[in-house]
N, C-alpha and C. Protein backbone atom coordinates (compact mmCIF):
# COMPACT_ATOMS: atom_id res chain seq x y z
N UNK A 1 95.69 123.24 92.07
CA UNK A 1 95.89 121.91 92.62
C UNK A 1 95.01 121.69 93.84
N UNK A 2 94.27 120.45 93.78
CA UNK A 2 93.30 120.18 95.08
C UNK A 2 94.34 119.48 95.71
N UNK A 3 94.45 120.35 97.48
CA UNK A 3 95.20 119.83 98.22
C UNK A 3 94.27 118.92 99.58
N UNK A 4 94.91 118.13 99.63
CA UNK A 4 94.07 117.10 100.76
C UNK A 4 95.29 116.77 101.99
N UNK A 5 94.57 117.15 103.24
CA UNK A 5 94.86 116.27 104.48
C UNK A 5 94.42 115.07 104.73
N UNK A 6 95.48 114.36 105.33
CA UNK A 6 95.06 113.10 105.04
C UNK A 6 95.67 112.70 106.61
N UNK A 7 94.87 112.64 107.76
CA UNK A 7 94.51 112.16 108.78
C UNK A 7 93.99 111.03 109.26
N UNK A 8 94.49 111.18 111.25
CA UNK A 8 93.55 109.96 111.85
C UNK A 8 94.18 109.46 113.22
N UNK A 9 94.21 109.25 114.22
CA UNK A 9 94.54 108.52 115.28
C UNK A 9 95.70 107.65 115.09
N UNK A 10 96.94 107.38 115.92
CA UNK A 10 97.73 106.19 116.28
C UNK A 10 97.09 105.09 115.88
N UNK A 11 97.75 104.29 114.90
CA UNK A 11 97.55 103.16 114.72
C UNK A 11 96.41 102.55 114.27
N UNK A 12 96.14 103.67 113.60
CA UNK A 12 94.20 103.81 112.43
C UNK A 12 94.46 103.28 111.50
N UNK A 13 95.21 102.90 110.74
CA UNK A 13 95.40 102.79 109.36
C UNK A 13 96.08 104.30 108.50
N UNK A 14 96.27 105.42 108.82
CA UNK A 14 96.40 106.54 108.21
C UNK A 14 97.65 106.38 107.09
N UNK A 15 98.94 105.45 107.59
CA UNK A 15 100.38 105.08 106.96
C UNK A 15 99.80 104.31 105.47
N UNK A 16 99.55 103.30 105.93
CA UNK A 16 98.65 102.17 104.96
C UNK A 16 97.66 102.89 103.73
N UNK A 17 96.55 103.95 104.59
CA UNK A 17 96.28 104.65 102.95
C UNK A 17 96.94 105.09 101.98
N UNK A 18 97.71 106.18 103.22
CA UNK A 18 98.93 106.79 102.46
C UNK A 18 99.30 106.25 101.08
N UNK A 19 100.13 105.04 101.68
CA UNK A 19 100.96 103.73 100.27
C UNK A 19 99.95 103.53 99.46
N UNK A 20 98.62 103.07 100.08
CA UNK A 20 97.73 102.55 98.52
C UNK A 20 97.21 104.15 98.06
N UNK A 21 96.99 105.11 98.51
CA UNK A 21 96.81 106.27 97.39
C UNK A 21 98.37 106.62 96.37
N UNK A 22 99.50 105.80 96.81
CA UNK A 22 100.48 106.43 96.17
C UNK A 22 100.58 105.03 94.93
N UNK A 23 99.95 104.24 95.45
CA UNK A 23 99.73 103.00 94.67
C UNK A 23 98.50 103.27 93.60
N UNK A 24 97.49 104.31 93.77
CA UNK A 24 96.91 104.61 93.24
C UNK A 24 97.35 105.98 91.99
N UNK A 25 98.23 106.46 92.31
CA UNK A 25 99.05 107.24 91.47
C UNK A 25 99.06 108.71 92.26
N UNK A 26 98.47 108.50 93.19
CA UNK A 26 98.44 109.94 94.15
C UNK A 26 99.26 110.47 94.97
N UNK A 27 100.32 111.77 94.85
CA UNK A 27 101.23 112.21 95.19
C UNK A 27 100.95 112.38 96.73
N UNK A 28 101.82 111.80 97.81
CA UNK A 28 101.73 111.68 99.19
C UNK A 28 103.24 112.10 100.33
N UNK A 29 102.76 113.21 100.88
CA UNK A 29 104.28 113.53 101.50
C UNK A 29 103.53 112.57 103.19
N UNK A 30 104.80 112.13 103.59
CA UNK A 30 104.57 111.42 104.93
C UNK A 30 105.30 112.33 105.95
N UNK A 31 104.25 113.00 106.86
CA UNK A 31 105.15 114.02 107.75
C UNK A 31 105.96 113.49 109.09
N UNK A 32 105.66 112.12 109.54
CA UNK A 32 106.34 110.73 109.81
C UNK A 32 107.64 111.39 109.50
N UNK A 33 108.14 111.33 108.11
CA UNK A 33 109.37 111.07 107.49
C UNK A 33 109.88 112.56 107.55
N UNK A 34 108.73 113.50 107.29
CA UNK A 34 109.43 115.11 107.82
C UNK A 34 110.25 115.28 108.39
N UNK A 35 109.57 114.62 110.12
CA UNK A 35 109.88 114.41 111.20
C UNK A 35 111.16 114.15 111.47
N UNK A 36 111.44 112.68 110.92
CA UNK A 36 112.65 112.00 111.00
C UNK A 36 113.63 113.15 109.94
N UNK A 37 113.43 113.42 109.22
CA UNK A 37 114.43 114.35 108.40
C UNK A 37 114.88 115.52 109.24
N UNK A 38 113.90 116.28 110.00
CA UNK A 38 114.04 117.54 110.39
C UNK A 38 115.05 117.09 111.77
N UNK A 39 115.17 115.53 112.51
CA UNK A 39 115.12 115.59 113.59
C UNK A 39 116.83 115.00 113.25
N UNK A 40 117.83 114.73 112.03
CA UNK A 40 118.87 113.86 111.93
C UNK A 40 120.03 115.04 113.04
N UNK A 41 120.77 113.88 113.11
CA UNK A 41 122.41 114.34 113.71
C UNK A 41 122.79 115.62 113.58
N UNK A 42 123.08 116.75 114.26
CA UNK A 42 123.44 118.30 113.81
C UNK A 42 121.82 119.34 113.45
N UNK A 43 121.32 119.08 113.32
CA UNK A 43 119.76 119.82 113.15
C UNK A 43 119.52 120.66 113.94
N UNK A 44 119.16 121.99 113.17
CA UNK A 44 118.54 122.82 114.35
C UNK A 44 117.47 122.11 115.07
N UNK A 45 116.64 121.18 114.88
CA UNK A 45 115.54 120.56 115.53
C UNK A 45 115.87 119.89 116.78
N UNK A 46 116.86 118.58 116.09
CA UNK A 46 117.60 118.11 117.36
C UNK A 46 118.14 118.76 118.40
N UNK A 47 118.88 119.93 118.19
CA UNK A 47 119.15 121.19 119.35
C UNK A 47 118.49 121.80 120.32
N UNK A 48 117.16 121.87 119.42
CA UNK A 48 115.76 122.57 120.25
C UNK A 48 115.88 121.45 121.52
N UNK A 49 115.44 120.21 120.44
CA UNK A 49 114.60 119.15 121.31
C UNK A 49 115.41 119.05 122.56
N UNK A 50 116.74 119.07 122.52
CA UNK A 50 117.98 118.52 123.65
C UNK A 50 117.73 119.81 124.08
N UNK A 51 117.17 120.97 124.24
CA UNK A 51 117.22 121.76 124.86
C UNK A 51 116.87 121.70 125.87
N UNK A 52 115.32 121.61 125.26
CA UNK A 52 113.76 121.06 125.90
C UNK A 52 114.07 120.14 126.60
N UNK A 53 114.47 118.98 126.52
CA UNK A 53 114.04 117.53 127.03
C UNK A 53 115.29 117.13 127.57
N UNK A 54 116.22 117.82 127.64
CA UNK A 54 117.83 117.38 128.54
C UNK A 54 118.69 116.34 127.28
N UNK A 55 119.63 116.20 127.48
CA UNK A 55 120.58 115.07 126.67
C UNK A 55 120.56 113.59 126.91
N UNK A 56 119.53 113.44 127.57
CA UNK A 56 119.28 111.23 128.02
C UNK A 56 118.40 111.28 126.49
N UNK A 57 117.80 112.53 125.95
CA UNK A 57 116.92 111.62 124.99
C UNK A 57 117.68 111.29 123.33
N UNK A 58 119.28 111.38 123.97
CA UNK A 58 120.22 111.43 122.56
C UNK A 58 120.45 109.68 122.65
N UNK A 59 120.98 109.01 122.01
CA UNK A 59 121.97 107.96 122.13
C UNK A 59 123.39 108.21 122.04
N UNK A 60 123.74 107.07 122.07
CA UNK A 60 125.34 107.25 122.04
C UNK A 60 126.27 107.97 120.83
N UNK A 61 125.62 107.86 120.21
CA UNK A 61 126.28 108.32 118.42
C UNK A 61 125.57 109.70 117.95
N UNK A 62 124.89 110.39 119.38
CA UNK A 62 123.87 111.51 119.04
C UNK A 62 123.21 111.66 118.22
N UNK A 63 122.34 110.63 117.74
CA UNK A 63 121.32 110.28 117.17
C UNK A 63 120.06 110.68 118.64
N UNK A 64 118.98 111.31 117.56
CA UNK A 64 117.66 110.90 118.76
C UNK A 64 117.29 109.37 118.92
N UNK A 65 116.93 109.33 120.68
CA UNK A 65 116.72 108.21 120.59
C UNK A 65 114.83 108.41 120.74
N UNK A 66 114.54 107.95 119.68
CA UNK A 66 112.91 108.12 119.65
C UNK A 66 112.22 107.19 120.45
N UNK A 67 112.60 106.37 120.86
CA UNK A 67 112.00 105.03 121.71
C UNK A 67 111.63 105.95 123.59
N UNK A 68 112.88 106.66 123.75
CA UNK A 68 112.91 107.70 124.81
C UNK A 68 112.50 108.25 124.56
N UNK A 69 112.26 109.31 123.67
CA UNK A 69 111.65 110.62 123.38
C UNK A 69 110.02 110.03 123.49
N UNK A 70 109.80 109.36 122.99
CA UNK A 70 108.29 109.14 123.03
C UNK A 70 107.57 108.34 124.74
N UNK A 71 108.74 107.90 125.26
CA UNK A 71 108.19 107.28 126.40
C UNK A 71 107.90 108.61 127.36
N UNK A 72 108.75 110.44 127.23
CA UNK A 72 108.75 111.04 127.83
C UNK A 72 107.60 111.57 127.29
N UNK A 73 107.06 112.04 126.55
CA UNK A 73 106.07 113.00 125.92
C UNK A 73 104.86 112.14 125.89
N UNK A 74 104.79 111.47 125.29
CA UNK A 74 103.22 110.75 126.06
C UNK A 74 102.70 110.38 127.42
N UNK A 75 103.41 110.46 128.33
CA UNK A 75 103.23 110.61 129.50
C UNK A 75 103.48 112.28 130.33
N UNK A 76 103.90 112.96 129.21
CA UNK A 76 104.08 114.11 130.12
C UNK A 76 103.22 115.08 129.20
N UNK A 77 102.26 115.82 129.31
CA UNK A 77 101.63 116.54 128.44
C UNK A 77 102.69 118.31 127.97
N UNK A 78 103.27 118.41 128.99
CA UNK A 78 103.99 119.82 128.87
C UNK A 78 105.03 119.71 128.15
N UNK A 79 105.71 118.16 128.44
CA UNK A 79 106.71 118.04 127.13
C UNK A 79 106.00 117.64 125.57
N UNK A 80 104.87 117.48 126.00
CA UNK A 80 104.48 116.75 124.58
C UNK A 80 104.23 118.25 123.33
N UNK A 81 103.78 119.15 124.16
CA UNK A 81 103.23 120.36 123.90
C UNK A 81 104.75 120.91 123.63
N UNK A 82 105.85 121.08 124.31
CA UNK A 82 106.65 121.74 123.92
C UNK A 82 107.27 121.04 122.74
N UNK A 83 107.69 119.81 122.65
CA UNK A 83 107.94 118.93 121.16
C UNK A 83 106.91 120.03 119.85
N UNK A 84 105.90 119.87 120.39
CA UNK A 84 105.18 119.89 119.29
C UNK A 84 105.50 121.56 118.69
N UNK A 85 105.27 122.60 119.60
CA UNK A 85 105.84 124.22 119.55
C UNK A 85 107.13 124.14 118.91
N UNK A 86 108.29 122.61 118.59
CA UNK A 86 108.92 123.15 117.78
C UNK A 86 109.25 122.53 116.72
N UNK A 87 109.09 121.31 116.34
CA UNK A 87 108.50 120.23 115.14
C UNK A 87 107.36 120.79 114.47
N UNK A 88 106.13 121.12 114.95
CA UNK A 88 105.03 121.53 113.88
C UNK A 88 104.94 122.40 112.70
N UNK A 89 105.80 124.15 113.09
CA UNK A 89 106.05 125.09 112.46
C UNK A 89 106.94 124.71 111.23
N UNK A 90 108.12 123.62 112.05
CA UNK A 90 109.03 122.88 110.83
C UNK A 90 108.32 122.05 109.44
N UNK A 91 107.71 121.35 110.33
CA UNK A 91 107.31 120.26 109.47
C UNK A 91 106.10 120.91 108.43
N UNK A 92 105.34 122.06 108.92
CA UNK A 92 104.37 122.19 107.90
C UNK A 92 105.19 123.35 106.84
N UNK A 93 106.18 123.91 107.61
CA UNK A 93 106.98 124.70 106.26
C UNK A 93 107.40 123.69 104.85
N UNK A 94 107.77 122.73 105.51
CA UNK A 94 108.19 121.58 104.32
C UNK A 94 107.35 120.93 103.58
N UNK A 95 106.40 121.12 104.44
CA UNK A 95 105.09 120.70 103.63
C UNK A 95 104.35 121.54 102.47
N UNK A 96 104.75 122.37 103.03
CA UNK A 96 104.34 123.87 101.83
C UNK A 96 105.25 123.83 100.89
N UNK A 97 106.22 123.82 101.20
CA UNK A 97 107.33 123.88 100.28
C UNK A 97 107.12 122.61 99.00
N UNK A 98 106.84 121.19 99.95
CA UNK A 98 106.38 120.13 98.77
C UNK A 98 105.68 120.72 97.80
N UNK A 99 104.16 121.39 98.54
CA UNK A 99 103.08 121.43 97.84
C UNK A 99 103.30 122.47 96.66
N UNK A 100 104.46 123.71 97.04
CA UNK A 100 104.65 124.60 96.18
C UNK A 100 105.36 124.02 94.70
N UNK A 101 105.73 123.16 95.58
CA UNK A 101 107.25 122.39 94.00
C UNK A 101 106.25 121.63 93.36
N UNK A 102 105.49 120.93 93.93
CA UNK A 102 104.40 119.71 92.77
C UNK A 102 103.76 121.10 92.04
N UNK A 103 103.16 122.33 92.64
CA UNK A 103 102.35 122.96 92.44
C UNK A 103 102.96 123.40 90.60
N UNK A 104 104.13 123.96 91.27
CA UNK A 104 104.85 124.80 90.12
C UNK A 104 105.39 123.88 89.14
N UNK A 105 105.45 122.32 88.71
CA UNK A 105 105.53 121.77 88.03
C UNK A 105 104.36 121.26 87.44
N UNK A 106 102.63 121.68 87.97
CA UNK A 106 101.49 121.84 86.67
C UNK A 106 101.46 120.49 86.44
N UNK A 107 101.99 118.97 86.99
CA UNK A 107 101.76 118.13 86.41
C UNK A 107 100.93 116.98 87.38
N UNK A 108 99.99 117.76 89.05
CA UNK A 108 99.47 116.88 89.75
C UNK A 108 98.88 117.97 90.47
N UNK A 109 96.91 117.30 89.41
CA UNK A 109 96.09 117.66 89.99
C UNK A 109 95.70 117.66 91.34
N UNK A 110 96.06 117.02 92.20
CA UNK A 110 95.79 116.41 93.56
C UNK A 110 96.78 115.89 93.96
N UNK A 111 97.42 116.48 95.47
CA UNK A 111 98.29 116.12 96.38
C UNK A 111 97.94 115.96 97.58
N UNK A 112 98.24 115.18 98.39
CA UNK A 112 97.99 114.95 99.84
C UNK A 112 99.11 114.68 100.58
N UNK A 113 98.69 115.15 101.55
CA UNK A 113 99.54 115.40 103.20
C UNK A 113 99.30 114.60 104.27
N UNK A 114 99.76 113.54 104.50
CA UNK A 114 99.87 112.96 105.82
C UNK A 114 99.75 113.39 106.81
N UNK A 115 99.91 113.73 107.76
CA UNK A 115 99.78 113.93 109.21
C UNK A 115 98.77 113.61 110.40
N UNK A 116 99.80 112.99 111.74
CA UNK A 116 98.68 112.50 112.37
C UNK A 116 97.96 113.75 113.20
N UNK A 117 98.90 114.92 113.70
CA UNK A 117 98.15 115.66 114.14
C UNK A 117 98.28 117.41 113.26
N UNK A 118 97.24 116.74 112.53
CA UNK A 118 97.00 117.68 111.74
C UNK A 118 96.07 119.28 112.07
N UNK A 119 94.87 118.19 112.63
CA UNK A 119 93.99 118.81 113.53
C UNK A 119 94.24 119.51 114.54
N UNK A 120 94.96 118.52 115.53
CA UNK A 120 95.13 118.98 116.74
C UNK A 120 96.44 120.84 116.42
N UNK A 121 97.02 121.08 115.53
CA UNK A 121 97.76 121.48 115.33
C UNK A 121 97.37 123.19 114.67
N UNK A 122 95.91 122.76 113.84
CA UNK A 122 95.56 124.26 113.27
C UNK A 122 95.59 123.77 111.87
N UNK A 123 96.77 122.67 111.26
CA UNK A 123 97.25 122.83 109.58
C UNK A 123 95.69 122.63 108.97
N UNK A 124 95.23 121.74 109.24
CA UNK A 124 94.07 121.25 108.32
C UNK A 124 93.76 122.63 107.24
N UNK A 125 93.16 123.82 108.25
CA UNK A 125 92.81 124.88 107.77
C UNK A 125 93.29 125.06 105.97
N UNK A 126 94.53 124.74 106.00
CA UNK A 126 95.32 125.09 104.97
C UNK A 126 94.91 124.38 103.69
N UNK A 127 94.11 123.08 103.77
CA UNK A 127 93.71 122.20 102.72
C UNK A 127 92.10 122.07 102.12
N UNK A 128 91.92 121.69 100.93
CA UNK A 128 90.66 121.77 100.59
C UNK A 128 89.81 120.74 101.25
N UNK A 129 90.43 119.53 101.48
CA UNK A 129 89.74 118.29 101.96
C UNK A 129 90.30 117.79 102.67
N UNK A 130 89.92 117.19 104.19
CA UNK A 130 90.28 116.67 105.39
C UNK A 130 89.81 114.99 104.84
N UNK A 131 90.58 113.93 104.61
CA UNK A 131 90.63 113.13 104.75
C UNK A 131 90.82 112.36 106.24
N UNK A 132 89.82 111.83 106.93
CA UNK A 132 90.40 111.18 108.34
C UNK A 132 90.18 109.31 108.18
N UNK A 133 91.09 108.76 109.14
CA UNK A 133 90.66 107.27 108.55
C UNK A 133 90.66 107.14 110.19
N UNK A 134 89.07 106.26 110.08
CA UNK A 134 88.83 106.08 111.22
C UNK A 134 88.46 104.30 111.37
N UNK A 135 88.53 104.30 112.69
CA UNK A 135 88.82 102.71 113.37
C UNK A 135 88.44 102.86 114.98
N UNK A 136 88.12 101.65 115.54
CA UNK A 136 87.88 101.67 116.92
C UNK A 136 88.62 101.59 117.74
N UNK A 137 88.73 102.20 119.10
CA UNK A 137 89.76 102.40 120.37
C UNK A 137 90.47 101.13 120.24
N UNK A 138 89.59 100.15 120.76
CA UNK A 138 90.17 98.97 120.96
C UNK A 138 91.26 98.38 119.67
N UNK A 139 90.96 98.78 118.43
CA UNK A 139 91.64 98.28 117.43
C UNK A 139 92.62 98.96 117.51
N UNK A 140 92.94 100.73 117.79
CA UNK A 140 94.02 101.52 117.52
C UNK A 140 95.08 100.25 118.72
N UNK A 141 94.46 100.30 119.90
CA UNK A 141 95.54 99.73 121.20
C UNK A 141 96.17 98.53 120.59
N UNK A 142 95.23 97.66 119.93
CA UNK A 142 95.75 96.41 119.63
C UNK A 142 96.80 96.55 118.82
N UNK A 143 96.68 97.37 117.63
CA UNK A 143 97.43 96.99 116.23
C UNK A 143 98.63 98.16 116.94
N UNK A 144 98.83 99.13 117.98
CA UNK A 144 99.97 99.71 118.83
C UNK A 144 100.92 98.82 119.76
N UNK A 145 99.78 97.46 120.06
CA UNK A 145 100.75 96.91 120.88
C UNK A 145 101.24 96.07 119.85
N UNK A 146 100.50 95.29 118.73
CA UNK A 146 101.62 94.49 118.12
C UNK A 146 102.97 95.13 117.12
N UNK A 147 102.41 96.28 116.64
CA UNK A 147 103.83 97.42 115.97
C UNK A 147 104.39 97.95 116.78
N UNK A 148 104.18 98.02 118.25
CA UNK A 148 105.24 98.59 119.20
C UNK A 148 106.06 98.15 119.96
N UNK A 149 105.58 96.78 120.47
CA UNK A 149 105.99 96.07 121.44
C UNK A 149 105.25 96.26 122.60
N UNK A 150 104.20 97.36 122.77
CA UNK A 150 104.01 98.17 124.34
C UNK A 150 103.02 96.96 124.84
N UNK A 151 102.86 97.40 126.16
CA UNK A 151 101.87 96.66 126.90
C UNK A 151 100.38 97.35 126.97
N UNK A 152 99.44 96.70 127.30
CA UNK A 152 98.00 97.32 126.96
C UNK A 152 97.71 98.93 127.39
N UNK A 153 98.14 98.87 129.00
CA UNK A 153 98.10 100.38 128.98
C UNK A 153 98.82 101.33 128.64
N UNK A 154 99.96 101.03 128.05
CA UNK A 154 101.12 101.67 127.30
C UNK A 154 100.75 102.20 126.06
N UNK A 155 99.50 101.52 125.80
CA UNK A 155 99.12 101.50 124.41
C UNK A 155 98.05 102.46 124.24
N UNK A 156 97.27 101.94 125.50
CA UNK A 156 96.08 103.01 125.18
C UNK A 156 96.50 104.06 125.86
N UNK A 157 97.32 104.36 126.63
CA UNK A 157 97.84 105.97 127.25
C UNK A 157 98.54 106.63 125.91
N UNK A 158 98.66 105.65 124.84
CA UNK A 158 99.22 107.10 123.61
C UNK A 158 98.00 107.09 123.08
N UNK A 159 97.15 106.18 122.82
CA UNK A 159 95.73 106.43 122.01
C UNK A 159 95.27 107.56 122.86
N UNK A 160 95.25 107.55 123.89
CA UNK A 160 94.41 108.58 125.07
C UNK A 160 94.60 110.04 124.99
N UNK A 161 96.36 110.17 124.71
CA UNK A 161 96.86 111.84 124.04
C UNK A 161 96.88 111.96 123.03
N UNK A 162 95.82 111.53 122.38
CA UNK A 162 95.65 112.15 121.47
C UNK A 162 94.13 112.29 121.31
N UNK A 163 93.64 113.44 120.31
CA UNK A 163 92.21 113.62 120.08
C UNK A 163 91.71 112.09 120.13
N UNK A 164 90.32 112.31 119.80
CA UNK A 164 89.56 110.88 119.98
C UNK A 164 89.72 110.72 118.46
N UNK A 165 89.24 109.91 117.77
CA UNK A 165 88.86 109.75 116.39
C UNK A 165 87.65 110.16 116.19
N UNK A 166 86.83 109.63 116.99
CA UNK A 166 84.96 110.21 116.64
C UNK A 166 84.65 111.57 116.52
N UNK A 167 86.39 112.56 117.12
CA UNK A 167 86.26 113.78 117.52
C UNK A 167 86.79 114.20 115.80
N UNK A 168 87.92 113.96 115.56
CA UNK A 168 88.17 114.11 114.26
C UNK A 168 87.31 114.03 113.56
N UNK A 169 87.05 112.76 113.23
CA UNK A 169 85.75 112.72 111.91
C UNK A 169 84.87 113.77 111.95
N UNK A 170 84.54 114.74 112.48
CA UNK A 170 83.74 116.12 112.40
C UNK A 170 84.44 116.97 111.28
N UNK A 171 85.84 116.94 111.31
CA UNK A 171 86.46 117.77 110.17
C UNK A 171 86.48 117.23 109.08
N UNK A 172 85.97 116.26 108.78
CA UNK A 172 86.57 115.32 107.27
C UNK A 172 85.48 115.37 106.34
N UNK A 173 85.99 115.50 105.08
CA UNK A 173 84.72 115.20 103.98
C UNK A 173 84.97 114.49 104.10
N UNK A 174 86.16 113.77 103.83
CA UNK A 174 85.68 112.40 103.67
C UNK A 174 86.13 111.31 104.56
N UNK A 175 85.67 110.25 104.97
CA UNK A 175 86.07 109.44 106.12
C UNK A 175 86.34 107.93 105.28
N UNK A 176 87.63 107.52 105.84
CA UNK A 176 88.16 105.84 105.45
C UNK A 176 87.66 105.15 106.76
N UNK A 177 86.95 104.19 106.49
CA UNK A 177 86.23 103.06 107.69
C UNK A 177 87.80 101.77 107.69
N UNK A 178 88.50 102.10 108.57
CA UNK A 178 89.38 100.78 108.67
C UNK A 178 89.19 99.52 109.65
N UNK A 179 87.94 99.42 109.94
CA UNK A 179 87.59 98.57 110.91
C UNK A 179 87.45 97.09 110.45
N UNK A 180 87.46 96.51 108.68
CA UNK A 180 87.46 95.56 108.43
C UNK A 180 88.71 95.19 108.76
N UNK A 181 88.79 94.49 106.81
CA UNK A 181 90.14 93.19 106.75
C UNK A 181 91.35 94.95 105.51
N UNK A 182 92.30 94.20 105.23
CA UNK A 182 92.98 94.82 104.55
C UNK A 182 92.43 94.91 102.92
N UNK A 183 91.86 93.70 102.48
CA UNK A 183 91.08 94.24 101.19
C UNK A 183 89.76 94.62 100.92
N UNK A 184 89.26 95.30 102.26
CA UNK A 184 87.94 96.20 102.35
C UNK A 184 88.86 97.54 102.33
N UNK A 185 89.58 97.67 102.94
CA UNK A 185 90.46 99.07 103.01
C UNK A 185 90.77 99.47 101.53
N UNK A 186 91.29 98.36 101.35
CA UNK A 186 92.05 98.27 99.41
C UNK A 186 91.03 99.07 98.64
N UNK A 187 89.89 98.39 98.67
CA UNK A 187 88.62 98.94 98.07
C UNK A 187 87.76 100.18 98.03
N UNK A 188 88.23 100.52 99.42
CA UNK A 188 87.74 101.87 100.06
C UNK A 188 88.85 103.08 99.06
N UNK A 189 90.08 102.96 99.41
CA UNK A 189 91.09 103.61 99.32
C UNK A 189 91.01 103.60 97.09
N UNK A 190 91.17 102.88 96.96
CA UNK A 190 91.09 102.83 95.23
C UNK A 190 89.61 104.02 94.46
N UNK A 191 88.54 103.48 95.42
CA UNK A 191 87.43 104.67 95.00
C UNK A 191 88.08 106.02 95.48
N UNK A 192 88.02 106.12 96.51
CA UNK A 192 88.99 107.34 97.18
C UNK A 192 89.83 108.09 96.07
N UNK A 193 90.97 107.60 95.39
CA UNK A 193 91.73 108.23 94.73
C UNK A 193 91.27 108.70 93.61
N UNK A 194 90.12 107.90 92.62
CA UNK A 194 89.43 107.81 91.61
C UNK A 194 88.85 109.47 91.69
N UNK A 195 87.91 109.45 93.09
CA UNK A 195 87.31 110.43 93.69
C UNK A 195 88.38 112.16 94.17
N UNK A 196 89.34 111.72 93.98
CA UNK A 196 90.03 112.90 94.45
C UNK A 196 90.77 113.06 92.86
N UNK A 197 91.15 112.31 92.48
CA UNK A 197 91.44 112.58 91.05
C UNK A 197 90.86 113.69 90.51
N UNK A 198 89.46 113.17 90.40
CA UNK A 198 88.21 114.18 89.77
C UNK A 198 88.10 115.40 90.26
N UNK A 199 88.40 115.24 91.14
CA UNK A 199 87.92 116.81 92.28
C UNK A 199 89.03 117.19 91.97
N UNK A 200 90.41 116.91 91.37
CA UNK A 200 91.55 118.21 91.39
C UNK A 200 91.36 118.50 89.69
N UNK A 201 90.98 117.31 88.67
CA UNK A 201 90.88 117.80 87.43
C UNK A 201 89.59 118.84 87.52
N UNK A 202 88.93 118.86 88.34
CA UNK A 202 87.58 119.81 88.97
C UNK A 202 87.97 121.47 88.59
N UNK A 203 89.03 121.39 90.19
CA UNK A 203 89.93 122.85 90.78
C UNK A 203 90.67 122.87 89.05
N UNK A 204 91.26 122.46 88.64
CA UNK A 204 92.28 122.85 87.74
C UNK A 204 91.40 123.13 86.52
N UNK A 205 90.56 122.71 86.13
CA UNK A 205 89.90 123.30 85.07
C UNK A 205 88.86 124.38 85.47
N UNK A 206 88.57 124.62 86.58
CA UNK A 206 87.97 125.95 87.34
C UNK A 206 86.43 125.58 87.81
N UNK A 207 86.01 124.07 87.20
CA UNK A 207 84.73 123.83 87.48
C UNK A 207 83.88 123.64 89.12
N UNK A 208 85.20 123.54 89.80
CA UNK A 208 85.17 123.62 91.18
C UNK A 208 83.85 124.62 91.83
């Protein structure tokens, strides 16, 4: 099975490929949703985190409150780093675990993995192809402040912790340009899958 990372910056477009490669018939775990799984009510994760980060970042019904959790860690680099020392190890076990179960059911040439910090993290290593989708500063801030609510520098201080994008695109075969409209992306993303299709019927018949 050709396995692909599928990367990119806050508010790049990276979610959006995701859906149209799964629209394209291409199997896609969202580590987004890892996240939220690993992090529910009673979790060893949630435990860590309240360890780490004190009990203000719970709500009332001890749920995480992610709206807090994220206002603390993007502004604090030592918490951001400790989040990550104990979410990452989680989230890419599950990810393996996906890749093992599609694997051992023989019926999908090509799977891909979401994640935004893939890179920053070491996982990439683990995949045949680094997919990154790249876009400009100014666009990540914009399309953060209108899906977030934040204010401009609110916006670009999370674009800011994180790698650059121009820095990413060094790891990627292949790169998504999201700097148009939504049906230049459409277009991009449809060859894309066509293209990764081939490359896992490639690996699986050994012609690789």
């Amino acid at each position: 099975m050709f396995r692909v990372g599928l990367t990119g910056g806050i508010a790049s477009g990276k979610s959006t490929v995701g859906r149209l490669l799964v629209q394209g018939g291409i199997p896609v775990i969202d580590s987004d949703q890892i996240s939220r799984d690993l992090v529910a009510p009673g979790s060893e994760a949630l435990a860590a985190i309240v360890r780490k980060m004190g009990p203000e970042i719970l709500t009332a019904d001890g749920s995480l409150d992610r709206a807090r959790l994220g206002q603390m860690v993007f502004s604090d680099e030592t918490k951001r780093r400790a989040l990550e020392e104990i979410l990452h190890p989680m989230i890419q076990a599950e990810q393996d675990r996906w890749l093992a179960g599609l694997e051992a059911k023989g019926d999908a040439p090509v799977a891909v993995v979401d994640a935004a910090l893939m890179i920053e993290s070491g996982g990439w290593k683990r995949f045949d192809l680094i997919v990154v989708v790249d876009c400009d500063e100014d666009q990540q801030v914009e399309r953060l402040r209108l899906r977030n609510g934040l204010d401009a520098p609110a916006a670009l201080e999370r674009v800011k912790a994180q790698m650059p994008l121009s820095e990413k695109v060094k790891f990627a075969g292949r790169v998504v340009n999201n700097r148009g409209s939504l049906q230049e992306l459409e277009g991009q993303v449809a060859e894309l899958a066509l293209w990764l299709r081939k490359k896992g019927e490639e690996k699986s018949s050994g012609k690789d």
